[in-house]
C-alpha atoms as a PDB file:
ATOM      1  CA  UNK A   1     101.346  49.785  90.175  1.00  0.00           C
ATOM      2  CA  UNK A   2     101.466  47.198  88.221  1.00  0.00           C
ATOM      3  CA  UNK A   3     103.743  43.747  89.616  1.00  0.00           C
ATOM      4  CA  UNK A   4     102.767  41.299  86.818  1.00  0.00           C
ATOM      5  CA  UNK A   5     106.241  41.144  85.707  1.00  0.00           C
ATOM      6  CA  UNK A   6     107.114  39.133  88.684  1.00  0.00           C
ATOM      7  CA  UNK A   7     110.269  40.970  90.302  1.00  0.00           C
ATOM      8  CA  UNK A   8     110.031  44.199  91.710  1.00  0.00           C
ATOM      9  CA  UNK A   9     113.335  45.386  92.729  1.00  0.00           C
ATOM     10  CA  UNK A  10     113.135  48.376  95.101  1.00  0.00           C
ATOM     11  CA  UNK A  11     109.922  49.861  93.672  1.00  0.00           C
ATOM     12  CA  UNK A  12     109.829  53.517  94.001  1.00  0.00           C
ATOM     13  CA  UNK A  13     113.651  53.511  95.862  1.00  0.00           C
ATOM     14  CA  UNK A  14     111.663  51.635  98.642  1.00  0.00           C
ATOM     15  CA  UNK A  15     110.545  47.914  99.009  1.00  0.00           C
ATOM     16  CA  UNK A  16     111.691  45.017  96.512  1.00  0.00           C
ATOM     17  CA  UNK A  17     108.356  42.561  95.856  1.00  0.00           C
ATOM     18  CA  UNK A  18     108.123  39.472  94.378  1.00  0.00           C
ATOM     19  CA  UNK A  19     105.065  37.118  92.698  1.00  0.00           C
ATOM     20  CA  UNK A  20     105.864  33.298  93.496  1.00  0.00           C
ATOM     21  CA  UNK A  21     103.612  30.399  92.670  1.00  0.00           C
ATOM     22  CA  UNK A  22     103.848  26.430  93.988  1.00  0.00           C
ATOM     23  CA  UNK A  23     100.593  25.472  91.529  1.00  0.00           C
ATOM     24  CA  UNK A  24     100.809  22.781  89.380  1.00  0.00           C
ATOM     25  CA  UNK A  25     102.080  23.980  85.958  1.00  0.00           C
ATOM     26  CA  UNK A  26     103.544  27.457  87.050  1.00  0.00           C
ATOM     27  CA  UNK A  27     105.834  29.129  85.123  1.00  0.00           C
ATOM     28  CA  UNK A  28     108.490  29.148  87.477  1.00  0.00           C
ATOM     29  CA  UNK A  29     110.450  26.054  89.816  1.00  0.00           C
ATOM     30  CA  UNK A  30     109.432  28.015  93.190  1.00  0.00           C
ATOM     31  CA  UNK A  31     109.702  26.266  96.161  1.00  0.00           C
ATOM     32  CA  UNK A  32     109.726  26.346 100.176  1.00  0.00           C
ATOM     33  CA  UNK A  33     112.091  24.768 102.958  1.00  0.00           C
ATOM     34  CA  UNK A  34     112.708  24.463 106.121  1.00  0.00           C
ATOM     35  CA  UNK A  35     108.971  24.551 107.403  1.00  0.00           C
ATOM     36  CA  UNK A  36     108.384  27.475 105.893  1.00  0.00           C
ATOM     37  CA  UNK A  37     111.254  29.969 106.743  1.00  0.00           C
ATOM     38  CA  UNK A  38     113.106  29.702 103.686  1.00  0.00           C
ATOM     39  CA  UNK A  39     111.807  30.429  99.962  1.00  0.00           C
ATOM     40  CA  UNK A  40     113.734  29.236  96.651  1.00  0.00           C
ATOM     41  CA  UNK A  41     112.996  31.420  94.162  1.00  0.00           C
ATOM     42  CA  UNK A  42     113.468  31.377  90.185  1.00  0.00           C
ATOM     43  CA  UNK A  43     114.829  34.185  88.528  1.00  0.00           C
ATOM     44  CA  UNK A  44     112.800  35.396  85.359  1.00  0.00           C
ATOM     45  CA  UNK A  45     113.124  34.252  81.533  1.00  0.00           C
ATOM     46  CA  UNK A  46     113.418  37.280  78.529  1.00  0.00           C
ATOM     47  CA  UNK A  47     110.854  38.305  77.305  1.00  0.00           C
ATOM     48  CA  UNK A  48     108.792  36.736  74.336  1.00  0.00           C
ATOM     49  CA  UNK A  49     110.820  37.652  71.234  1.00  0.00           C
ATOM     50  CA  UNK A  50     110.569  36.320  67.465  1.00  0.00           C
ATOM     51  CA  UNK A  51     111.385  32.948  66.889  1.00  0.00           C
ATOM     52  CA  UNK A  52     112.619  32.155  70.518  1.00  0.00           C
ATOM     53  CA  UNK A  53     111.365  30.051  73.090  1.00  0.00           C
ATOM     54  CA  UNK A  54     112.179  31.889  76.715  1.00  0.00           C
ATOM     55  CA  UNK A  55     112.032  28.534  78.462  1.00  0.00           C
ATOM     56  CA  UNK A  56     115.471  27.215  75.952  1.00  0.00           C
ATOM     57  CA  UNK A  57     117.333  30.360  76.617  1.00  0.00           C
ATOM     58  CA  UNK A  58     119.457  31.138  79.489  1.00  0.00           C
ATOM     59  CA  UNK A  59     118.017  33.854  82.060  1.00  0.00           C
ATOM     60  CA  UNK A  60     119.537  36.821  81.426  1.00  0.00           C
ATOM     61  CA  UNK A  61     121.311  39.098  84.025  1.00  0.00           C
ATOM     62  CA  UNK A  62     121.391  42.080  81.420  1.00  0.00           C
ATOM     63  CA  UNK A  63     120.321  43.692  78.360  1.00  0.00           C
ATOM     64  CA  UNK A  64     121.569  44.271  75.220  1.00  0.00           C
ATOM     65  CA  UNK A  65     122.397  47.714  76.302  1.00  0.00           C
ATOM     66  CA  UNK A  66     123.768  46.699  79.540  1.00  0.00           C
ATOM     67  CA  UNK A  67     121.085  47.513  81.606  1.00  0.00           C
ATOM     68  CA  UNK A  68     120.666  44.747  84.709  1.00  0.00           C
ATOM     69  CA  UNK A  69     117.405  42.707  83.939  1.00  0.00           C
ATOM     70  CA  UNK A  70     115.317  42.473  87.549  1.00  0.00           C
ATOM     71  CA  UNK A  71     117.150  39.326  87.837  1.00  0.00           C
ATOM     72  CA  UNK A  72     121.010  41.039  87.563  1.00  0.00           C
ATOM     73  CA  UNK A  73     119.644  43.984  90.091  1.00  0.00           C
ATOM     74  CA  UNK A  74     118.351  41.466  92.823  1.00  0.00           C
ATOM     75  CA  UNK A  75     121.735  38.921  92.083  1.00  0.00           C
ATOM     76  CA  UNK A  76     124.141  42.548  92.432  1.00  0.00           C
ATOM     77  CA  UNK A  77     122.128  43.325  95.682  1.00  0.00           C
ATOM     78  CA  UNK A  78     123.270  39.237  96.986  1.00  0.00           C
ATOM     79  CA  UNK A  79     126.783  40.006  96.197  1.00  0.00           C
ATOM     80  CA  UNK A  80     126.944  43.547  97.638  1.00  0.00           C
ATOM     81  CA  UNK A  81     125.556  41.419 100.680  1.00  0.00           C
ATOM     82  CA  UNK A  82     127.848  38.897 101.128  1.00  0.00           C
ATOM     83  CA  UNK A  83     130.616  41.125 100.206  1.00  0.00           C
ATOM     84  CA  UNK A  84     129.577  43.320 103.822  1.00  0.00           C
ATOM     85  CA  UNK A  85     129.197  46.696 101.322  1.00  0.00           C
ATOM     86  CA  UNK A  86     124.865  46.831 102.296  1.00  0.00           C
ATOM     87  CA  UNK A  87     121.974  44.680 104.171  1.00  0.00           C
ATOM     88  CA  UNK A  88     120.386  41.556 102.982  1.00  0.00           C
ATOM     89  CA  UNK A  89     117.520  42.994 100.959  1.00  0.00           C
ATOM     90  CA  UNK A  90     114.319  43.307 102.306  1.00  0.00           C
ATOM     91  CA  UNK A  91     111.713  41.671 100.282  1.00  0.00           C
ATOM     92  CA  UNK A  92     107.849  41.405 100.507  1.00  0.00           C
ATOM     93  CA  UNK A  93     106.255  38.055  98.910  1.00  0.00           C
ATOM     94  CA  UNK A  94     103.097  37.556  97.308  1.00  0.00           C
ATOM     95  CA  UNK A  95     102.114  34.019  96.709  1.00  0.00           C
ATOM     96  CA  UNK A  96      99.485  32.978  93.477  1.00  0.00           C
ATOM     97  CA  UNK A  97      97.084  30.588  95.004  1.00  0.00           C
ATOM     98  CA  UNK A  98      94.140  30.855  92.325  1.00  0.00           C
ATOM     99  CA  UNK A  99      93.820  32.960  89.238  1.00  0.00           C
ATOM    100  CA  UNK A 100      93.136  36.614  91.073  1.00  0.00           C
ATOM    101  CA  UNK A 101      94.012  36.006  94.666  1.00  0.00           C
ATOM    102  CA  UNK A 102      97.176  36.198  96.323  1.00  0.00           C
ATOM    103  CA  UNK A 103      98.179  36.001  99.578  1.00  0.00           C
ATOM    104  CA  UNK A 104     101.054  37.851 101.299  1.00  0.00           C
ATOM    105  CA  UNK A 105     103.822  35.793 102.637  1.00  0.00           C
ATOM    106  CA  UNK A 106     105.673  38.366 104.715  1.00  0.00           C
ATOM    107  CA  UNK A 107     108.773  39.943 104.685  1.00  0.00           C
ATOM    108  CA  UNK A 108     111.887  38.268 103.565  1.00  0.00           C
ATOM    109  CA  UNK A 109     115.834  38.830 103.511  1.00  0.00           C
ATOM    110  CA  UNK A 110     117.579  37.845 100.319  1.00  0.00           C
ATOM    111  CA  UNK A 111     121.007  35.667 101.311  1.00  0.00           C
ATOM    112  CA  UNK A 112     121.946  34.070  99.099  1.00  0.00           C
ATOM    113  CA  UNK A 113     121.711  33.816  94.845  1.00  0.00           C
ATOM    114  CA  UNK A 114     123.402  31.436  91.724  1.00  0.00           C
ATOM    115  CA  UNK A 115     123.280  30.118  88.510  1.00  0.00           C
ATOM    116  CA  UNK A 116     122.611  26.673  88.318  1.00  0.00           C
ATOM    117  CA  UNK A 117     121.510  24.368  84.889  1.00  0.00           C
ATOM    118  CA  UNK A 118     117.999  23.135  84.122  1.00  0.00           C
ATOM    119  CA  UNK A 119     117.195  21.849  81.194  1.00  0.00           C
ATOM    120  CA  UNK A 120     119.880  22.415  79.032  1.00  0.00           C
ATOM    121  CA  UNK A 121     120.191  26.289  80.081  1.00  0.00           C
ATOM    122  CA  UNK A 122     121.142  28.651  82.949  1.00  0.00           C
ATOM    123  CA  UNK A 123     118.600  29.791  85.622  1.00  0.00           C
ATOM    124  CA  UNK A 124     119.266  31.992  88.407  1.00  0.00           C
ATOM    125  CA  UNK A 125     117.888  30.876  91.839  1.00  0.00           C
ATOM    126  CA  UNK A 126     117.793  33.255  94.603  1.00  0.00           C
ATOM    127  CA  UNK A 127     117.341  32.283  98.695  1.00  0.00           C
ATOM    128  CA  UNK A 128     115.170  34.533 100.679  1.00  0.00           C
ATOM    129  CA  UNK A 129     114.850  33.591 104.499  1.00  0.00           C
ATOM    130  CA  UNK A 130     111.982  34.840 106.870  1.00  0.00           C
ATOM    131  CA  UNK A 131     113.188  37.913 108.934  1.00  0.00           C
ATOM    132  CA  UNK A 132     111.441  38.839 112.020  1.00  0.00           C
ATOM    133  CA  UNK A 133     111.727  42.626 111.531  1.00  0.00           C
ATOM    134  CA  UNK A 134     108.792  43.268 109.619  1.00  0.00           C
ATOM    135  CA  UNK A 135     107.238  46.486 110.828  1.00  0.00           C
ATOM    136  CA  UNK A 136     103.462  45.646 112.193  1.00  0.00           C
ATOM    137  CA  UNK A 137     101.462  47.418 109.481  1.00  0.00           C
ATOM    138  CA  UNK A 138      97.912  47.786 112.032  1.00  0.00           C
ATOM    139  CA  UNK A 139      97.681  49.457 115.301  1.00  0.00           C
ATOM    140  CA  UNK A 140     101.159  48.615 115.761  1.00  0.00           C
ATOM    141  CA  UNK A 141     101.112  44.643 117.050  1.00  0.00           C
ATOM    142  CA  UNK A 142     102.989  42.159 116.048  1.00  0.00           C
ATOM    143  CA  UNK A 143     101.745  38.753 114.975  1.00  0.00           C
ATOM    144  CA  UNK A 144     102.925  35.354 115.021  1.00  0.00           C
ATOM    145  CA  UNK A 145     104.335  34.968 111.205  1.00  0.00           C
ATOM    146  CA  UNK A 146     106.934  32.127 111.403  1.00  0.00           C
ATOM    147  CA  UNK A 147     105.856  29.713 109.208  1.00  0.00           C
ATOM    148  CA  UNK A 148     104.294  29.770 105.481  1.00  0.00           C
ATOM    149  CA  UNK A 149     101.587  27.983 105.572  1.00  0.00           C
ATOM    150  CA  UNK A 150     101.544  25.394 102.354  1.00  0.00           C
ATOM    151  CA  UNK A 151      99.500  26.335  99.386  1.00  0.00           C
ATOM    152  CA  UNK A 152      97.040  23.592  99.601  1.00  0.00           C
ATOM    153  CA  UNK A 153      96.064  24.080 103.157  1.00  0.00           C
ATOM    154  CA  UNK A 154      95.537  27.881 102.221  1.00  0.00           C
ATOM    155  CA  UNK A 155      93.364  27.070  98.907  1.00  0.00           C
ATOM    156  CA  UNK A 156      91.353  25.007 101.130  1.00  0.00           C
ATOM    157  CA  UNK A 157      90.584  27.117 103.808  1.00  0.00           C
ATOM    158  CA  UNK A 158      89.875  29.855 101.055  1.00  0.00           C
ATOM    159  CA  UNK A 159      87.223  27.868  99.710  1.00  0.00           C
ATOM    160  CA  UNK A 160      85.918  26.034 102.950  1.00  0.00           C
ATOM    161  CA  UNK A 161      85.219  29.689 104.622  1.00  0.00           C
ATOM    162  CA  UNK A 162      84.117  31.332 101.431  1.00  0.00           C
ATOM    163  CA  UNK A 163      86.735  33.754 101.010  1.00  0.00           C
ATOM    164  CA  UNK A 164      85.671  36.097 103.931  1.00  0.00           C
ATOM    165  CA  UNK A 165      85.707  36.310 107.508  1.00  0.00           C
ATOM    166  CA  UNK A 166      84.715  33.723 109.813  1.00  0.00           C
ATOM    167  CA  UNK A 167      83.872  36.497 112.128  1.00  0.00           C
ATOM    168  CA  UNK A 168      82.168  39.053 110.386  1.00  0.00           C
ATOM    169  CA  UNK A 169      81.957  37.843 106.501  1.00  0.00           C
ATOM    170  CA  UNK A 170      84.017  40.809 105.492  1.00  0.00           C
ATOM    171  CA  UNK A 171      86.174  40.174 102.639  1.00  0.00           C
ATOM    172  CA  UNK A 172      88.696  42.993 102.694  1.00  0.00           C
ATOM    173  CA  UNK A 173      92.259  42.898 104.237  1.00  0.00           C
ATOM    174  CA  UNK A 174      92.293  39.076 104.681  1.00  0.00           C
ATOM    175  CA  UNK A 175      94.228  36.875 106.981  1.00  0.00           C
ATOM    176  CA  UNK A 176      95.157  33.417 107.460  1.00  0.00           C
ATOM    177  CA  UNK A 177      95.101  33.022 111.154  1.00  0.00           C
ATOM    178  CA  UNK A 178      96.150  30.249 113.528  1.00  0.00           C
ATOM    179  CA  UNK A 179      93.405  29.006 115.372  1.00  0.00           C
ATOM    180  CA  UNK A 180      95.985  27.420 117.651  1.00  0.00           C
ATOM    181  CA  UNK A 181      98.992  29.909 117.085  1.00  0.00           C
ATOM    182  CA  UNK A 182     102.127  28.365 115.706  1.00  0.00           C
ATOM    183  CA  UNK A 183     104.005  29.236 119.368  1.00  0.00           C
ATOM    184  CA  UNK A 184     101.348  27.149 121.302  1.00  0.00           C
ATOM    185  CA  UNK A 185     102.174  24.052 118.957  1.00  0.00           C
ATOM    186  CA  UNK A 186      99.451  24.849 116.533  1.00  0.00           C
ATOM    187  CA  UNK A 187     100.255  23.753 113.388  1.00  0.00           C
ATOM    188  CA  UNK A 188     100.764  25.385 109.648  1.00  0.00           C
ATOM    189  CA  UNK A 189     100.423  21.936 107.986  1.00  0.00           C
ATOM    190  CA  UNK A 190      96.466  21.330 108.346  1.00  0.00           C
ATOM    191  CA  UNK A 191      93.669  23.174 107.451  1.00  0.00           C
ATOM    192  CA  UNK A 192      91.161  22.445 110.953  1.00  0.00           C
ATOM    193  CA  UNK A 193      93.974  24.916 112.656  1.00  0.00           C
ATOM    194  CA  UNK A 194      93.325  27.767 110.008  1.00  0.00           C
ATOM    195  CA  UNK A 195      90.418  29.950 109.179  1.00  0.00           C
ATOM    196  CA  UNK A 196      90.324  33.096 107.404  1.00  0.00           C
ATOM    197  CA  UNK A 197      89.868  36.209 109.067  1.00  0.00           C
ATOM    198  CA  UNK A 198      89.397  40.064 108.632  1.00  0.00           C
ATOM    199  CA  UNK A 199      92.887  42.532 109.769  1.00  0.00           C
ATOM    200  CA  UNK A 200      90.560  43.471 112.672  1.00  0.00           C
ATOM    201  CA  UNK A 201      89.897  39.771 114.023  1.00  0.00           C
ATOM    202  CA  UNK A 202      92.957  39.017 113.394  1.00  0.00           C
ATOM    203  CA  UNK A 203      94.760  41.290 115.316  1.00  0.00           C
ATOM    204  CA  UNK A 204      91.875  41.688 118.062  1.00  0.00           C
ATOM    205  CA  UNK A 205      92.566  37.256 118.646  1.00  0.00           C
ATOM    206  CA  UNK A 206      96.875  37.616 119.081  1.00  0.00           C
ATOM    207  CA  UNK A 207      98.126  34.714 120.455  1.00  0.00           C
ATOM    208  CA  UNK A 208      94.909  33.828 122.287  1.00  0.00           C
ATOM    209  CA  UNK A 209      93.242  30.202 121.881  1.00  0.00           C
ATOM    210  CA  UNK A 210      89.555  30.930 121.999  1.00  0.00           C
END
């Protein structure tokens, strides 16, 4: 399936995903707080149309025919939230760290969402805070995910251990693993306390400091 568009809301009548970037020039005013457990995310411009720029036009929550743009169906979903009609929303993240690779940021619950003004024009921005019921997806064990850890420090690991596993030099089903987990007072912030490693490592190492 294709996810270029950005937001994914409830693909299939299952999970909502979306593509965020922190690089320099990205299209999009993403950002992360609170050491990592909280995401600020920018809703989506129209689409390229004659004779309009999408950056001087205000994001749209619908279309001409009423239909909710991705950014209406994830703002409705906030409301029905905070209203006490449904769940916060359950989202997966993808992060852009280099043309081609992405890394997964884990699973996130969408609190909060407004319309604020940049540059002359309306942009939706939408809160998504780490949740800690993400469902382990191998052999069933869960892993210490409570902290992003910042784009740089990942792009440098990424090219420091070649894009494969320290362990075995495989270079499918990647992880960004705590040498000293997070919960031992490793830390997120530097990239001597992360290396990359295969699902298997990963999940074979835990919470153990080798």
């Amino acid at each position: 399936m294709n996810l270029q568009r950005g937001m994914n809301f409830r693909l299939k009548k299952k999970a909502s995903v979306i593509l965020m970037s922190l690089r320099s020039g990205a299209p999009y005013a993403d950002r992360v707080e609170d050491e990592g457990r909280t995401l600020i995310y920018e809703g989506h411009n129209i689409g390229k149309q004659a004779g309009l720029d999408p950056k001087t036009v205000d994001q749209p929550a619908a279309y001409p025919n009423g239909r909710w743009t991705q950014n209406g169906l994830f703002f409705e979903a906030v409301q029905r939230f905070k209203q006490g009609e449904a769940e916060a929303e359950i989202v997966k993240v993808y992060e852009k760290i280099r043309p081609g690779i992405w890394t997964y940021n884990r699973l996130f619950q969408l609190i909060d969402a407004w319309r604020e003004t940049s540059h002359g024009r309306k942009v939706f921005k939408f809160k998504l805070e780490l949740t800690g019921t993400a469902k382990p997806s191998y052999q069933q064990v869960e892993l210490d995910h409570n902290r992003i850890i910042p784009t740089s420090v990942k792009i440098e690991v990424w090219a420091r251990d070649k894009g494969k596993c320290v362990k075995c030099g495989s270079t499918k089903n990647l992880h960004f693993d705590h040498i000293i987990p997070y919960s031992k007072g490793g830390s997120s912030l530097v990239a001597e306390n992360v290396q990359i490693l295969c699902a298997k490592h990963n999940l074979e190492k835990l919470a153990k400091i080798e």
